[in-house]
Protein backbone atom coordinates (compact mmCIF):
# COMPACT_ATOMS: atom_id res chain seq x y z
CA UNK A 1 -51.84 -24.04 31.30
CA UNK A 2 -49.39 -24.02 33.81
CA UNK A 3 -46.29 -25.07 31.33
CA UNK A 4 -47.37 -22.03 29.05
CA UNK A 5 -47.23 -19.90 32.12
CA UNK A 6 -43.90 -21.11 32.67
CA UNK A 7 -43.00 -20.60 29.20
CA UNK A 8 -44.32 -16.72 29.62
CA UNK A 9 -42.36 -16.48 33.01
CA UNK A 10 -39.44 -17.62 30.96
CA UNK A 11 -39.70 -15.29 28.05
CA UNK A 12 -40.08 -12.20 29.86
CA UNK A 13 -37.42 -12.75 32.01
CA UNK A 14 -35.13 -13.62 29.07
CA UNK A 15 -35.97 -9.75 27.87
CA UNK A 16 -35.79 -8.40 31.22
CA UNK A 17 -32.05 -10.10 31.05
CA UNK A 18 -31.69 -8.54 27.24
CA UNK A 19 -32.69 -5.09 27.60
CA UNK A 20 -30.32 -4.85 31.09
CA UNK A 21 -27.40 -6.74 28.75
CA UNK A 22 -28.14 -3.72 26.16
CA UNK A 23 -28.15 -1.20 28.85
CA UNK A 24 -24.65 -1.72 30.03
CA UNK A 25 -23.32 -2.30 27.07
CA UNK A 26 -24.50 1.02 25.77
CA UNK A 27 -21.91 3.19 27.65
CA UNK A 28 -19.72 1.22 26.31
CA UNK A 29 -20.89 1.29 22.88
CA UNK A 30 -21.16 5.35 23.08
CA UNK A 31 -17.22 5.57 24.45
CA UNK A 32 -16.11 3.55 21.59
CA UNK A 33 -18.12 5.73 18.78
CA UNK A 34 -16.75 8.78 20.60
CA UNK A 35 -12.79 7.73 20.11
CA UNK A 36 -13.30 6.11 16.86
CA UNK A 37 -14.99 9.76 15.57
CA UNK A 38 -12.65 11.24 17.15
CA UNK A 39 -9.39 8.82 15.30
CA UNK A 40 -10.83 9.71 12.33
CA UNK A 41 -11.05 13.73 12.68
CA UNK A 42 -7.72 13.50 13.62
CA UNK A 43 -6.57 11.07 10.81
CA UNK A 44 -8.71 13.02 8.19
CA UNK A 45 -8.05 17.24 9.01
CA UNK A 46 -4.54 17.32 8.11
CA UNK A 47 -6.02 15.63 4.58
CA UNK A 48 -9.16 17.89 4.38
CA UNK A 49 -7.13 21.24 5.61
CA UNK A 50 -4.21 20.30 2.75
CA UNK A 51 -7.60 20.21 0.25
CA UNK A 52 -8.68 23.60 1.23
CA UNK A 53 -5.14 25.60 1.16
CA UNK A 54 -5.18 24.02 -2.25
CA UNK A 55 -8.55 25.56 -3.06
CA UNK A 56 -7.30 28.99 -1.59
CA UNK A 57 -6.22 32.01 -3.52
CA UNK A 58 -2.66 33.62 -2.55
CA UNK A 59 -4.24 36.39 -0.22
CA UNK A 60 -6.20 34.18 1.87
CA UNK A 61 -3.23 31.49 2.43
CA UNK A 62 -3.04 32.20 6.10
CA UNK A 63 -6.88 33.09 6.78
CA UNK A 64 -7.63 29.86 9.38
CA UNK A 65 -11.43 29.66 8.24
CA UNK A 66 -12.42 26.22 7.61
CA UNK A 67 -13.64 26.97 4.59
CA UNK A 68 -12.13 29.01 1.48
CA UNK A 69 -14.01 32.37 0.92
CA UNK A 70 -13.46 32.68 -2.34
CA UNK A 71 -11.89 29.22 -3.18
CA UNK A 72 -10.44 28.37 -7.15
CA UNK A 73 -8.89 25.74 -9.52
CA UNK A 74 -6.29 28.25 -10.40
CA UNK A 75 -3.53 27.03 -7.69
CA UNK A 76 -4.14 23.22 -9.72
CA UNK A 77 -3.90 24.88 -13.36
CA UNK A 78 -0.80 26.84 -12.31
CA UNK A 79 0.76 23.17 -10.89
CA UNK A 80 -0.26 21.20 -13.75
CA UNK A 81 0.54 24.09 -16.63
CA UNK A 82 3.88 25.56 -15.43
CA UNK A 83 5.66 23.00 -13.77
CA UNK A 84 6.89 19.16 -14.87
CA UNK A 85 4.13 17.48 -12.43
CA UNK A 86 2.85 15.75 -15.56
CA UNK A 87 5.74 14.26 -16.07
CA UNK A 88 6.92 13.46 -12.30
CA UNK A 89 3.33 11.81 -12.41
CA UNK A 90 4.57 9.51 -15.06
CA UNK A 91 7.65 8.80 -13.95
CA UNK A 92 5.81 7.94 -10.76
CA UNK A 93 3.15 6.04 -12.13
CA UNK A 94 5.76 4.02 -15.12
CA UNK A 95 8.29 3.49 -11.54
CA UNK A 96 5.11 1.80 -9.68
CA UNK A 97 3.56 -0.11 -12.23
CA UNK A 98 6.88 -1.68 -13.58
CA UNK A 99 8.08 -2.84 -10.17
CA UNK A 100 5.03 -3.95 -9.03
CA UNK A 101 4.71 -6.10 -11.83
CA UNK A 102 7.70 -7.53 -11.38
CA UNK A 103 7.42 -8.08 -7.47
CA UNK A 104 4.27 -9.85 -8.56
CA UNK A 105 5.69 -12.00 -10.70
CA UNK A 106 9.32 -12.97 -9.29
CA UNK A 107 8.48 -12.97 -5.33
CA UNK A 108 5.43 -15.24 -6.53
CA UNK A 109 7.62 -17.87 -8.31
CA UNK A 110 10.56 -17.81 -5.63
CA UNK A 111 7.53 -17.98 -3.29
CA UNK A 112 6.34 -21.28 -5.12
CA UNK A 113 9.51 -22.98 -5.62
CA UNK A 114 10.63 -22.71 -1.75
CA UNK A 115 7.34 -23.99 -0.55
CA UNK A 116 6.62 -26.82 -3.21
CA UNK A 117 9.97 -27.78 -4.46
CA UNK A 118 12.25 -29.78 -2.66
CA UNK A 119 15.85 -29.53 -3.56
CA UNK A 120 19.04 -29.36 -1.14
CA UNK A 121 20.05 -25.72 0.32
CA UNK A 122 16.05 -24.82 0.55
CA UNK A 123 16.10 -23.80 3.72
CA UNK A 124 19.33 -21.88 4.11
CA UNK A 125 18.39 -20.05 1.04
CA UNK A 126 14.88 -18.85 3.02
CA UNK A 127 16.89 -17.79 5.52
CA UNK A 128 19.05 -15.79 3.61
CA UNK A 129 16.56 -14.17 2.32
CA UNK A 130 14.54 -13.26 5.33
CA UNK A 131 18.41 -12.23 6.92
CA UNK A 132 18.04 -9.39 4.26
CA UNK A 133 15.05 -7.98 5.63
CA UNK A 134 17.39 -6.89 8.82
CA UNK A 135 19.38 -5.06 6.68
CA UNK A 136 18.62 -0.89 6.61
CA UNK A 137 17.94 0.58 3.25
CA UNK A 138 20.22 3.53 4.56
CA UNK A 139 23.15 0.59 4.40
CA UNK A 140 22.44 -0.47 0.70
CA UNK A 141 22.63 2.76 -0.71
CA UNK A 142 26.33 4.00 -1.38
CA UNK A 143 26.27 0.13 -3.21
CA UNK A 144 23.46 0.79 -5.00
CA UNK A 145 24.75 3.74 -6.05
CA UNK A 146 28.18 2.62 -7.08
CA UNK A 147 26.44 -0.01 -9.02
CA UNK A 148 24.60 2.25 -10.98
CA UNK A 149 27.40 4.66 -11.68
CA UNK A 150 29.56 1.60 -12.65
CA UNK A 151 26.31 0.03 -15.16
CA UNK A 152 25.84 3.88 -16.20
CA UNK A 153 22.29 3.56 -14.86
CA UNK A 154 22.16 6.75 -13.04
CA UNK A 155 18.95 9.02 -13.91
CA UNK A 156 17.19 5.85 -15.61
CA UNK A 157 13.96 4.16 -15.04
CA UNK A 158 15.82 0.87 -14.91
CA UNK A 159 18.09 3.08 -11.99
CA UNK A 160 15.52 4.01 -10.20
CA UNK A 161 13.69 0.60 -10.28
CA UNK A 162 16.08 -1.94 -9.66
CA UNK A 163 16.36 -2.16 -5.82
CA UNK A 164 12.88 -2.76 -5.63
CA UNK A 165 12.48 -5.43 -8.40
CA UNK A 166 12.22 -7.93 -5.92
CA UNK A 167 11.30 -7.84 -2.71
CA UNK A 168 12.15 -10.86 0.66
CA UNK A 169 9.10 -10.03 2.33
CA UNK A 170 7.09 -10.57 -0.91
CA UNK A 171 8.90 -13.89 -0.89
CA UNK A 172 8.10 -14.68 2.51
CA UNK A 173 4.29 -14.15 2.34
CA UNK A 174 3.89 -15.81 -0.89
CA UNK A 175 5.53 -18.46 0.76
CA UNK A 176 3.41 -19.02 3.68
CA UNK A 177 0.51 -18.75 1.32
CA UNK A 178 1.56 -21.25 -1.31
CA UNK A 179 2.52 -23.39 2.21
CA UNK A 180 -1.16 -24.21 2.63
CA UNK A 181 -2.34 -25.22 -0.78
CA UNK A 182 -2.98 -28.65 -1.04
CA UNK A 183 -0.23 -30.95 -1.97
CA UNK A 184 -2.80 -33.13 -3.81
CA UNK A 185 -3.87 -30.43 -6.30
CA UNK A 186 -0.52 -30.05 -7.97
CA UNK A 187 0.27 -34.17 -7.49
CA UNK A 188 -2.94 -34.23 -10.00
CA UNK A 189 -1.96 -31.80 -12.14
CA UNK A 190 1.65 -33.87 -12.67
CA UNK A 191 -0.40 -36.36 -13.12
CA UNK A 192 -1.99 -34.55 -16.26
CA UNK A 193 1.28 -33.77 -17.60
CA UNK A 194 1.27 -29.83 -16.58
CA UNK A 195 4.56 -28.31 -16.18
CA UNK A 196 5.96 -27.22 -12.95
CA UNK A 197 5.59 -23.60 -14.74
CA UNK A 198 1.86 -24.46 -15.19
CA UNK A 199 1.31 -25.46 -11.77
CA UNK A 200 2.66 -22.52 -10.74
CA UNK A 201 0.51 -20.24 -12.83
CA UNK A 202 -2.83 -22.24 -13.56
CA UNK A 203 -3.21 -23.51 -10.14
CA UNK A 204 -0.93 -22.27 -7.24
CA UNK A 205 -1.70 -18.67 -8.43
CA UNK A 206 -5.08 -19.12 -8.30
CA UNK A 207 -4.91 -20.13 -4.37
CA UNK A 208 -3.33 -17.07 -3.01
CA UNK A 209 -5.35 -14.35 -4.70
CA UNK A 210 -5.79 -12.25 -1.61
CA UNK A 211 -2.27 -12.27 -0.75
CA UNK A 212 -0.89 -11.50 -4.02
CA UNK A 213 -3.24 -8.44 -4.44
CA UNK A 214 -2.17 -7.03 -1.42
CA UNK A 215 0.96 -8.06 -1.94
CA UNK A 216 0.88 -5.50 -5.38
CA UNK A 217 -1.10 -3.00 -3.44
CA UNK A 218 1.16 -2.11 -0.80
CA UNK A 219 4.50 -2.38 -3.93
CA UNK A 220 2.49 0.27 -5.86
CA UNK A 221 2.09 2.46 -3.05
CA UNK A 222 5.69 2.18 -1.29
CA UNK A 223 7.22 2.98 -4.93
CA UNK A 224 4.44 6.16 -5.27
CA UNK A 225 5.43 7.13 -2.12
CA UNK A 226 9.52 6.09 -2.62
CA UNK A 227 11.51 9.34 -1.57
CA UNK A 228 15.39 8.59 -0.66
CA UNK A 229 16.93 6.12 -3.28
CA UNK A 230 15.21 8.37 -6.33
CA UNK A 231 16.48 11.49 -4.28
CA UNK A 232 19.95 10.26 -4.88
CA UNK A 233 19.84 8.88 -8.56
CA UNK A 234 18.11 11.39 -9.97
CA UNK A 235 20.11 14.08 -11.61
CA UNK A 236 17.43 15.99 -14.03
CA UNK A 237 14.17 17.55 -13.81
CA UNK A 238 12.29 15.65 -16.34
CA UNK A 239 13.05 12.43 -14.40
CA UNK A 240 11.89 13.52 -10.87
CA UNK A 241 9.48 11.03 -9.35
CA UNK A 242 6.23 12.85 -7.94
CA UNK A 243 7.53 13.10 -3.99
CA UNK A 244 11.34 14.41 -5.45
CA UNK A 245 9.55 16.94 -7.37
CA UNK A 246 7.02 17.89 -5.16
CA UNK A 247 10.03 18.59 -2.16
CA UNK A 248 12.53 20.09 -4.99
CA UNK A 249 9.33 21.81 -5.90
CA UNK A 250 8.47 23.19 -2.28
CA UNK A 251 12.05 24.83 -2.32
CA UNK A 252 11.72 26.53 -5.65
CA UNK A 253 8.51 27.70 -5.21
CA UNK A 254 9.38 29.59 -1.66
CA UNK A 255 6.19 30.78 0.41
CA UNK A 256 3.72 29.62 -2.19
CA UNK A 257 1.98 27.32 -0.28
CA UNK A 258 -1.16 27.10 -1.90
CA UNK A 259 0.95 25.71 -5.19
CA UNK A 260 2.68 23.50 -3.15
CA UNK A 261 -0.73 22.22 -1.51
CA UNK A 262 -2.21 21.81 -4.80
CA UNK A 263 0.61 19.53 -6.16
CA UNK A 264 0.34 17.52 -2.90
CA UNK A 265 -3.02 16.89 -3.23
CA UNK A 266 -2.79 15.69 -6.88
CA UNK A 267 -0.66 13.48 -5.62
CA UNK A 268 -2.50 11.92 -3.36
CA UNK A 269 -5.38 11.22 -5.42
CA UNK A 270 -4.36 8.20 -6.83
CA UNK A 271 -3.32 6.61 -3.69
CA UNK A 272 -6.74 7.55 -2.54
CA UNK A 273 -8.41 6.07 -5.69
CA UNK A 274 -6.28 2.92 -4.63
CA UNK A 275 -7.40 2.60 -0.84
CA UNK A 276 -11.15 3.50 -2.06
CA UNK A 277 -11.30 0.97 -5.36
CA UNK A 278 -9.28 -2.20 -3.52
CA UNK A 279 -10.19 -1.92 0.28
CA UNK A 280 -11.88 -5.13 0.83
CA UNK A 281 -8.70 -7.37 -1.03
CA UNK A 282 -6.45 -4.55 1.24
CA UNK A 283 -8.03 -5.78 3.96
CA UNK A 284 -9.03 -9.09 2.90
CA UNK A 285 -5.12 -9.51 2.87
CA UNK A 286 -4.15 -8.25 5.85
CA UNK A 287 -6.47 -10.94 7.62
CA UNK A 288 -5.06 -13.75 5.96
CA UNK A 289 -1.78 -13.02 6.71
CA UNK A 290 -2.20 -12.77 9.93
CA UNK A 291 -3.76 -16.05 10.35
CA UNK A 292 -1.36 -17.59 8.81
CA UNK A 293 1.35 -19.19 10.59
């Protein structure tokens, strides 16, 4: 009797101790749920406001309701029916692909072969290559350009995509990645007569599956997003990447800002579609790096 009455002392003041914990951790709890609300209204209006002047007619561009009074698709048929959009989406979406593709690829295999190979000049050739990450893109344009005026790649895909072909900081977090698989797995796979190639691709690849998909995630979107180097090398309308058109677009079309909202949230969409359809490896990514050292 007496050590179950100890027990029931015990127990009750355990929750006497958990409901106080709770109770001063709830002010807490509420102040953190206020800011966070509030992070995200602030993050989200300029997004949801952009939405509805795009779902405005002409006369009500300037009416600051929340939402439209009489709101229509015509703003998105005008954008998508009278101006190139289709095609600046193309260019956009052939400019992404291509270069993230080949970020994937070359800053995975550089990656590889400076963590797993040993050969002399290694490490000066890392630190080259993280030197260039110091370097301002403002700096590498006028040679950039003079390259592609010499080559005669000026308002070309291949123009417009080779500075971003490969990438050091790819190189550098596919390195630190391919750092911590196991030494033993490719000794065994040598051992099986794979190729270096093949250890590369059927087993180091493999490994580093979060890194390299947010690795391509944040290539496709920086090259979506790309504004000054296409600015400069692009000399006709029909090869206009989405965010040249859309600012060549915003001067042409003068106070027609429901057409210009319109385009800009087409645009967006598939950057949303990205963040929406990939946000676990997104963030899955993120975490990794940052543990690794």
């Amino acid at each position: 009797m007496g050590a179950q009455r100890v027990d029931t002392v015990d127990a009750r003041a355990g929750a006497r101790r958990a409901v106080a914990l709770r109770r001063r951790q709830r002010p807490r709890a509420t102040a953190a749920y206020v800011l966070l609300t509030a992070g995200i209204v602030i993050v989200a209006f300029p997004f949801y406001w952009m939405v509805v002047s795009a779902l405005k007619p002409s006369p009500e561009m300037f009416d600051l309701r929340l939402v439209p009074a009489h709101p229509t698709l015509d703003n998105f048929a005008q954008v998508l029916t009278r101006t190139q959009f289709p095609r600046w989406f193309g260019n956009s979406l052939i400019v992404a692909v291509l270069t993230t593709l080949s970020i994937a690829f070359f800053d995975s295999l550089v990656g590889y072969t400076l963590a797993k190979l040993r050969f002399p000049g290694r490490t000066l050739i890392f630190v080259v290559i993280l030197a260039t990450l110091m370097i301002p893109t403002e700096m590498l344009v006028i040679p950039w350009y003079v390259m592609s005026s010499a080559y005669h790649w000026i308002n070309t895909y291949w123009g417009i995509m080779f500075p971003g072909l490969m990438d050091a900081f790819g190189i550098f977090l596919i390195r630190q990645f391919v750092s911590g698989v196991p030494d033993e797995l490719l000794d065994a796979g040598r051992i099986d007569g794979v190729t270096e190639f093949g250890l590369y691709w059927r087993i180091a690849l493999p490994q580093i599956k979060p890194a390299l998909a947010a690795l391509c995630i944040f290539t496709f979107l920086g090259n979506w997003n790309a504004f000054l180097w296409p600015l400069i090398v692009i000399q006709t309308g029909g090869m206009r990447t989405l965010p040249v058109g859309i600012a060549l677009f915003s001067g042409e079309a003068g106070s027609s800002w429901n057409l210009i909202m319109a385009a800009s949230a087409l645009a967006v969409l598939p950057v949303l579609a990205v963040f929406a359809l990939l946000q676990r490896q997104i963030i899955e990514g993120i975490t990794m790096t940052g543990l690794r050292g």
